[in-house]
Protein backbone atom coordinates (compact mmCIF):
# COMPACT_ATOMS: atom_id res chain seq x y z
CA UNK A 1 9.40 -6.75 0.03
CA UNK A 2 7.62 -4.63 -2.66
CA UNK A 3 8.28 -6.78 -5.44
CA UNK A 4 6.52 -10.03 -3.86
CA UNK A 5 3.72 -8.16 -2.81
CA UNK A 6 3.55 -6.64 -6.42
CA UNK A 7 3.17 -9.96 -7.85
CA UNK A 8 0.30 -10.97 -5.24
CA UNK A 9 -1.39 -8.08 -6.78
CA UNK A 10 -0.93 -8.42 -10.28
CA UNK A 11 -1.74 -12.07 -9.99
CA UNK A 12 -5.45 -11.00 -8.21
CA UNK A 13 -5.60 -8.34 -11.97
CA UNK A 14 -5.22 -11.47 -13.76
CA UNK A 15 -8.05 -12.92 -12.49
CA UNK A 16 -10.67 -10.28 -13.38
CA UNK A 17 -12.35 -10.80 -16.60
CA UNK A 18 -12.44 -7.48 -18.47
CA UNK A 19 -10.85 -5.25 -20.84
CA UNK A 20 -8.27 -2.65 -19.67
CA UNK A 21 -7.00 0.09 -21.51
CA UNK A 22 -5.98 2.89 -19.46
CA UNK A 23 -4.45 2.30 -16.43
CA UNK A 24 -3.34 4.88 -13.55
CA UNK A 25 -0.30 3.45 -11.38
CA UNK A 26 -0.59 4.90 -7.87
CA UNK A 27 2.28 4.80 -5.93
CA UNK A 28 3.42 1.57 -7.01
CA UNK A 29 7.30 2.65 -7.00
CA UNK A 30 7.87 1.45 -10.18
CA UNK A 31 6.96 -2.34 -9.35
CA UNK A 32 3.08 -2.21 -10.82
CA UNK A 33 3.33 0.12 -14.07
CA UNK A 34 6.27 -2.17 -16.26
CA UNK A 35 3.60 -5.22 -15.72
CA UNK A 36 0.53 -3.48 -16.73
CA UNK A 37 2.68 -1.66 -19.82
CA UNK A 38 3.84 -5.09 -20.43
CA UNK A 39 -0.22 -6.27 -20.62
CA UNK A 40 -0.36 -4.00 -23.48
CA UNK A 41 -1.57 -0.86 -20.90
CA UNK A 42 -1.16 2.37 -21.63
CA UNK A 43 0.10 3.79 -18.10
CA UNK A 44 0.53 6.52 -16.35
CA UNK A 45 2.71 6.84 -12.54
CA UNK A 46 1.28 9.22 -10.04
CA UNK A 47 3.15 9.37 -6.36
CA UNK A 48 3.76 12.08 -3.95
CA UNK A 49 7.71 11.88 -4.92
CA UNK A 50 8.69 12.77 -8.26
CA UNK A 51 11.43 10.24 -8.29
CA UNK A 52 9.12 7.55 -7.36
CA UNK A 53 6.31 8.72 -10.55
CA UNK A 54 9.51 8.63 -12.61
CA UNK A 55 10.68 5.01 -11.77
CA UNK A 56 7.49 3.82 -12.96
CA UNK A 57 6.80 4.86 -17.08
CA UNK A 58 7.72 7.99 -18.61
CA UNK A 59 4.38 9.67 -18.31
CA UNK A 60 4.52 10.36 -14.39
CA UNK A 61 3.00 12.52 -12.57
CA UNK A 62 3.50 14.40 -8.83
CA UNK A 63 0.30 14.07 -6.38
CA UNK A 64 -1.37 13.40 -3.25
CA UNK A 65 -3.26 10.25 -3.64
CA UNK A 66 -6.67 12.13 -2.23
CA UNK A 67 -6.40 15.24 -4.77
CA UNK A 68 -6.08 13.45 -8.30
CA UNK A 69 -6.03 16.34 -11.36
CA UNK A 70 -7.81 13.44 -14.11
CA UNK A 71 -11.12 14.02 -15.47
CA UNK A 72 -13.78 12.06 -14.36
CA UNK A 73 -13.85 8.86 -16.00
CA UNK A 74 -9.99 8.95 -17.15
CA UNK A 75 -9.04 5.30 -16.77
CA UNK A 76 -10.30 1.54 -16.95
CA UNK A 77 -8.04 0.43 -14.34
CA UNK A 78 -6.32 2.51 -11.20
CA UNK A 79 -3.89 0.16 -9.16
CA UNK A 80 -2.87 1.61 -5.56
CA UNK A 81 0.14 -0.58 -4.59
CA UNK A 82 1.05 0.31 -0.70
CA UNK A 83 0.42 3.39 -0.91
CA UNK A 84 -3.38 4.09 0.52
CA UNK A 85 -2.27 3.65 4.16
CA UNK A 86 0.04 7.13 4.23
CA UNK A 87 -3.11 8.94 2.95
CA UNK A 88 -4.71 11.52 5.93
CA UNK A 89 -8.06 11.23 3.87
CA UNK A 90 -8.59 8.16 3.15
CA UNK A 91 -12.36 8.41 2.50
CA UNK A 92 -11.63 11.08 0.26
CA UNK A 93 -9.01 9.37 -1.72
CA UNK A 94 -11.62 6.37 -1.95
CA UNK A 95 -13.99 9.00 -3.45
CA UNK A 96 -11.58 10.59 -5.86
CA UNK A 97 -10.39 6.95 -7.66
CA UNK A 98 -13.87 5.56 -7.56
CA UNK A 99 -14.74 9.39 -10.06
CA UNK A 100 -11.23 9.21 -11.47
CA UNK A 101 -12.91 5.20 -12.93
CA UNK A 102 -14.63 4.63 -15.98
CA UNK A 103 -17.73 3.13 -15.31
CA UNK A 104 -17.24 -0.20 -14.87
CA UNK A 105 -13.38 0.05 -14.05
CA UNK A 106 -11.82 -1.86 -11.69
CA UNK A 107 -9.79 -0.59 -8.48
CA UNK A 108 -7.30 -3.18 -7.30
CA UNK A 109 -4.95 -2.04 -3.89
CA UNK A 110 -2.69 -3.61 -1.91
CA UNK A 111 -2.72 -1.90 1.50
CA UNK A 112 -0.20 -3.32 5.20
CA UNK A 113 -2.45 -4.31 7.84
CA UNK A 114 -2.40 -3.95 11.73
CA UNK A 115 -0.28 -6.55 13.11
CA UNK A 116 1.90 -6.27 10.12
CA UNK A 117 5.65 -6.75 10.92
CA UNK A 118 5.15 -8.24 14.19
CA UNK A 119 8.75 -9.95 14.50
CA UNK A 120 10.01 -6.56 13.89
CA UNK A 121 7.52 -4.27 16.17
CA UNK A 122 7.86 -6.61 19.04
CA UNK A 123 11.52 -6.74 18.62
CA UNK A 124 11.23 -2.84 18.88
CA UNK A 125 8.95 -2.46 21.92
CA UNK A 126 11.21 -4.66 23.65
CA UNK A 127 14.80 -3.00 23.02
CA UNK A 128 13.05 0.21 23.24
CA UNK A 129 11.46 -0.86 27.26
CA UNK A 130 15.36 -2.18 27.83
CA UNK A 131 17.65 0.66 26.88
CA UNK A 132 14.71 3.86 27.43
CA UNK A 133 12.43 2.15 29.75
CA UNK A 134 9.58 2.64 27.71
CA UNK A 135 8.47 3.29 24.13
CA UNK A 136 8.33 5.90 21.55
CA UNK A 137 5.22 6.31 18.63
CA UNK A 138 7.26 5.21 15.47
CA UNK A 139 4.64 3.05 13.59
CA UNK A 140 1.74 4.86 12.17
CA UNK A 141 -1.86 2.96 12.94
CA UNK A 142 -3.21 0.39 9.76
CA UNK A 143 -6.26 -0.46 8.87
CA UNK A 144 -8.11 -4.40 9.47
CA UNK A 145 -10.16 -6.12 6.86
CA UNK A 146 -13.70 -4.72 8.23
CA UNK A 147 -12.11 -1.26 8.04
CA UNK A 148 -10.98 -1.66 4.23
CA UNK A 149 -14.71 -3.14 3.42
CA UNK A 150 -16.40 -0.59 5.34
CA UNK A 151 -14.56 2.49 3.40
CA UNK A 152 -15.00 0.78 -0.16
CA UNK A 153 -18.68 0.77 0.48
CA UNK A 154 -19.02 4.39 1.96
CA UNK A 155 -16.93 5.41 -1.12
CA UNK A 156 -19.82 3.57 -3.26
CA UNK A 157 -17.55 1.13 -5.08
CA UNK A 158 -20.04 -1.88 -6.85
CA UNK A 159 -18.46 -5.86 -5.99
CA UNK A 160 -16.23 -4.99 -3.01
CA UNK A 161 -13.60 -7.80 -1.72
CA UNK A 162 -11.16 -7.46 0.46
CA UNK A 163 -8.78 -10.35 1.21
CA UNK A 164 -6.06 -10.99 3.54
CA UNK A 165 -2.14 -12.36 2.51
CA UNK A 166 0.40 -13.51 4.02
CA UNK A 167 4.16 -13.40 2.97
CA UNK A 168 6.77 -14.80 5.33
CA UNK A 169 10.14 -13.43 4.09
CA UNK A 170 13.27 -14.72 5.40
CA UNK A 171 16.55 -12.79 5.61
CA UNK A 172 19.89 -13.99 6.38
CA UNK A 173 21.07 -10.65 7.37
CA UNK A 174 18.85 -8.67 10.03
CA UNK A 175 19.61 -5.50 9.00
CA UNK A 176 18.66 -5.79 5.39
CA UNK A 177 14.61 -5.68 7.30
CA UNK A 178 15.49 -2.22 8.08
CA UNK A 179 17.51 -1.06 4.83
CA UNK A 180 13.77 -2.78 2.83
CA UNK A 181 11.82 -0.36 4.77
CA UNK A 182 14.06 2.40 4.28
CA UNK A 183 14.23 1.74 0.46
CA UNK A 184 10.25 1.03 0.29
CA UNK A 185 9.70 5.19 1.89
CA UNK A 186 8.34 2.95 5.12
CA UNK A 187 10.11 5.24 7.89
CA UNK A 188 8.75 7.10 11.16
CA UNK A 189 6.57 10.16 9.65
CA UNK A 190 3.98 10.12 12.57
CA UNK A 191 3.85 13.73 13.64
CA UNK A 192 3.58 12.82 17.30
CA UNK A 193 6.76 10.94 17.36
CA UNK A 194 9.52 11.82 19.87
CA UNK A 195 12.09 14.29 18.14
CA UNK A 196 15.16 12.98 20.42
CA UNK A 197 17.78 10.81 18.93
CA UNK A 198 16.91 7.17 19.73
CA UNK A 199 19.02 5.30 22.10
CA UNK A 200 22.28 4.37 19.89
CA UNK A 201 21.89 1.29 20.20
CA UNK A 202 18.12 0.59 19.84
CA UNK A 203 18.58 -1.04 16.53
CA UNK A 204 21.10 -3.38 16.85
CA UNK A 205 19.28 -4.77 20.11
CA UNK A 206 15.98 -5.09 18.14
CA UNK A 207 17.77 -7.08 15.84
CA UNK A 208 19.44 -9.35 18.05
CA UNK A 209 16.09 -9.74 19.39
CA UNK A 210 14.58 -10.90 16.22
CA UNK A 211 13.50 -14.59 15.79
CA UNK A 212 15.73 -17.06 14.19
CA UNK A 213 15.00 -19.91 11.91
CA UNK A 214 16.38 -23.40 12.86
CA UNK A 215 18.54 -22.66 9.61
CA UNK A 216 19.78 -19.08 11.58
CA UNK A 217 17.31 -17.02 9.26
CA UNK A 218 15.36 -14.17 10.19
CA UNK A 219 11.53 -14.77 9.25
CA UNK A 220 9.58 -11.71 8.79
CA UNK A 221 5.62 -11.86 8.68
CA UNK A 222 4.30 -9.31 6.03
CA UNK A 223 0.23 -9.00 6.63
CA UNK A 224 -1.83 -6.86 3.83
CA UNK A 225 -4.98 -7.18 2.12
CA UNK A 226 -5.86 -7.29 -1.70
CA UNK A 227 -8.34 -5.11 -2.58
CA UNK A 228 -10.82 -5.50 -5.75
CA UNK A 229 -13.97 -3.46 -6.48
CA UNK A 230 -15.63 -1.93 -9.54
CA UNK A 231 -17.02 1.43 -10.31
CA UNK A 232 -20.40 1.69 -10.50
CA UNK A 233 -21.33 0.63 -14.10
CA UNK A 234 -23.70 3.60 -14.53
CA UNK A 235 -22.99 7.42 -13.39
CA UNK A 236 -24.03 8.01 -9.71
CA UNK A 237 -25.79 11.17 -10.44
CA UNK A 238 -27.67 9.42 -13.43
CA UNK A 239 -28.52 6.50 -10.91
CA UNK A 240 -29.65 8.88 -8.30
CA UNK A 241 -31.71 10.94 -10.57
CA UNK A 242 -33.69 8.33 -12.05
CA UNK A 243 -34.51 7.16 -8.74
């Protein structure tokens, strides 16, 4: 699941004309940082879990995506791969990569959208109304495309686009949806969610509930956007003070 969105990412990097030197891996779980190294990069892995930072390159480091340590100006690129949407302050974190840039450098995210998962949500709600008669919070709320533009402009970021993909993954086995999600850090962290036990056998009706392929496959619909945008190419404060 990571690994195909990874290369929808690093495709979009490919396409940018410019020079990158530096490079700042943000929670990309080891997927993003190998490619960039492999570009000739010199990376370093930040994620809130230290075994995460370290499965990218050996120069990792342990942080909240909205508090980065760097000096202004550290690095020509910072990639955010699925990552941005389990940030509280996400304005904040916009702020802190768009300083963290060089000026010029290039931001490039790949961030789930609302809607994402649908086989599997509906699935959910529907086991969940069977066994419990109604449903508990377990999916934290996502962003649309007009929310991702609107926060890369209030965070002052020059040539903003934000684009939507689409992966359709199939799976033979049902369960391996949930064991991706697992392995990706994707579980229920929503502090409002119920703290009883789910209904034993919530699960395995949500999966027998998923859609099947004439071929007896599970297709599941993966919705994110691609972000690009640039620092500004001059300082902010030098812009602003020259009027």
């Amino acid at each position: 699941m990571l690994a195909a969105t990874a290369e929808l990412l690093l495709e979009r990097l490919d396409e940018v004309r410019g020079t990158f030197r530096t490079a700042l891996d943000l929670g990309g779980r080891g997927m993003i940082a190998p490619a960039l190294a492999a570009r000739g990069l010199d990376v370093i892995t930040a994620d809130p879990a230290l075994a995460l930072a370290r499965a990218g390159t050996a120069q990792a480091v342990v942080l909240e995506p909205d508090c980065l340590p760097f000096a202004p100006a550290s690095f020509d690129l910072i990639a955010a791969h699925f990552i941005l949407h389990w940030v509280e302050d996400l304005p904040g974190a916009l702020a802190a990569i768009r300083e963290t840039l060089r000026p010029g450098g290039l931001f490039l995210a790949s961030v789930p959208l609302g809607g994402t998962l649908a086989e599997l949500r509906q699935a959910l709600i529907e086991a969940e109304t069977a066994l419990a008669g109604g449903i508990a919070p377990r999916l934290i709320p996502l962003p649309s495309l007009r929310d991702l533009a609107a926060l890369l402009q209030a965070a002052r970021f020059e040539l903003p686009v934000v684009t939507r993909e689409s992966l359709t993954l199939d799976y033979a086995d049902p369960a391996q949806v949930l064991r991706d999600l697992r392995d990706a850090g994707e579980t229920n962290a929503l502090f409002a969610r119920s703290r009883r036990p789910p209904p034993r056998r919530l699960f395995a009706e949500a999966l027998a509930r998923l859609p099947r392929s004439a071929t007896g496959r599970v297709p599941i619909t993966l919705d994110f956007a691609i972000l690009t945008a640039f620092a500004p190419a001059a300082p902010l404060a030098s812009r602003e003070a020259g009027g």
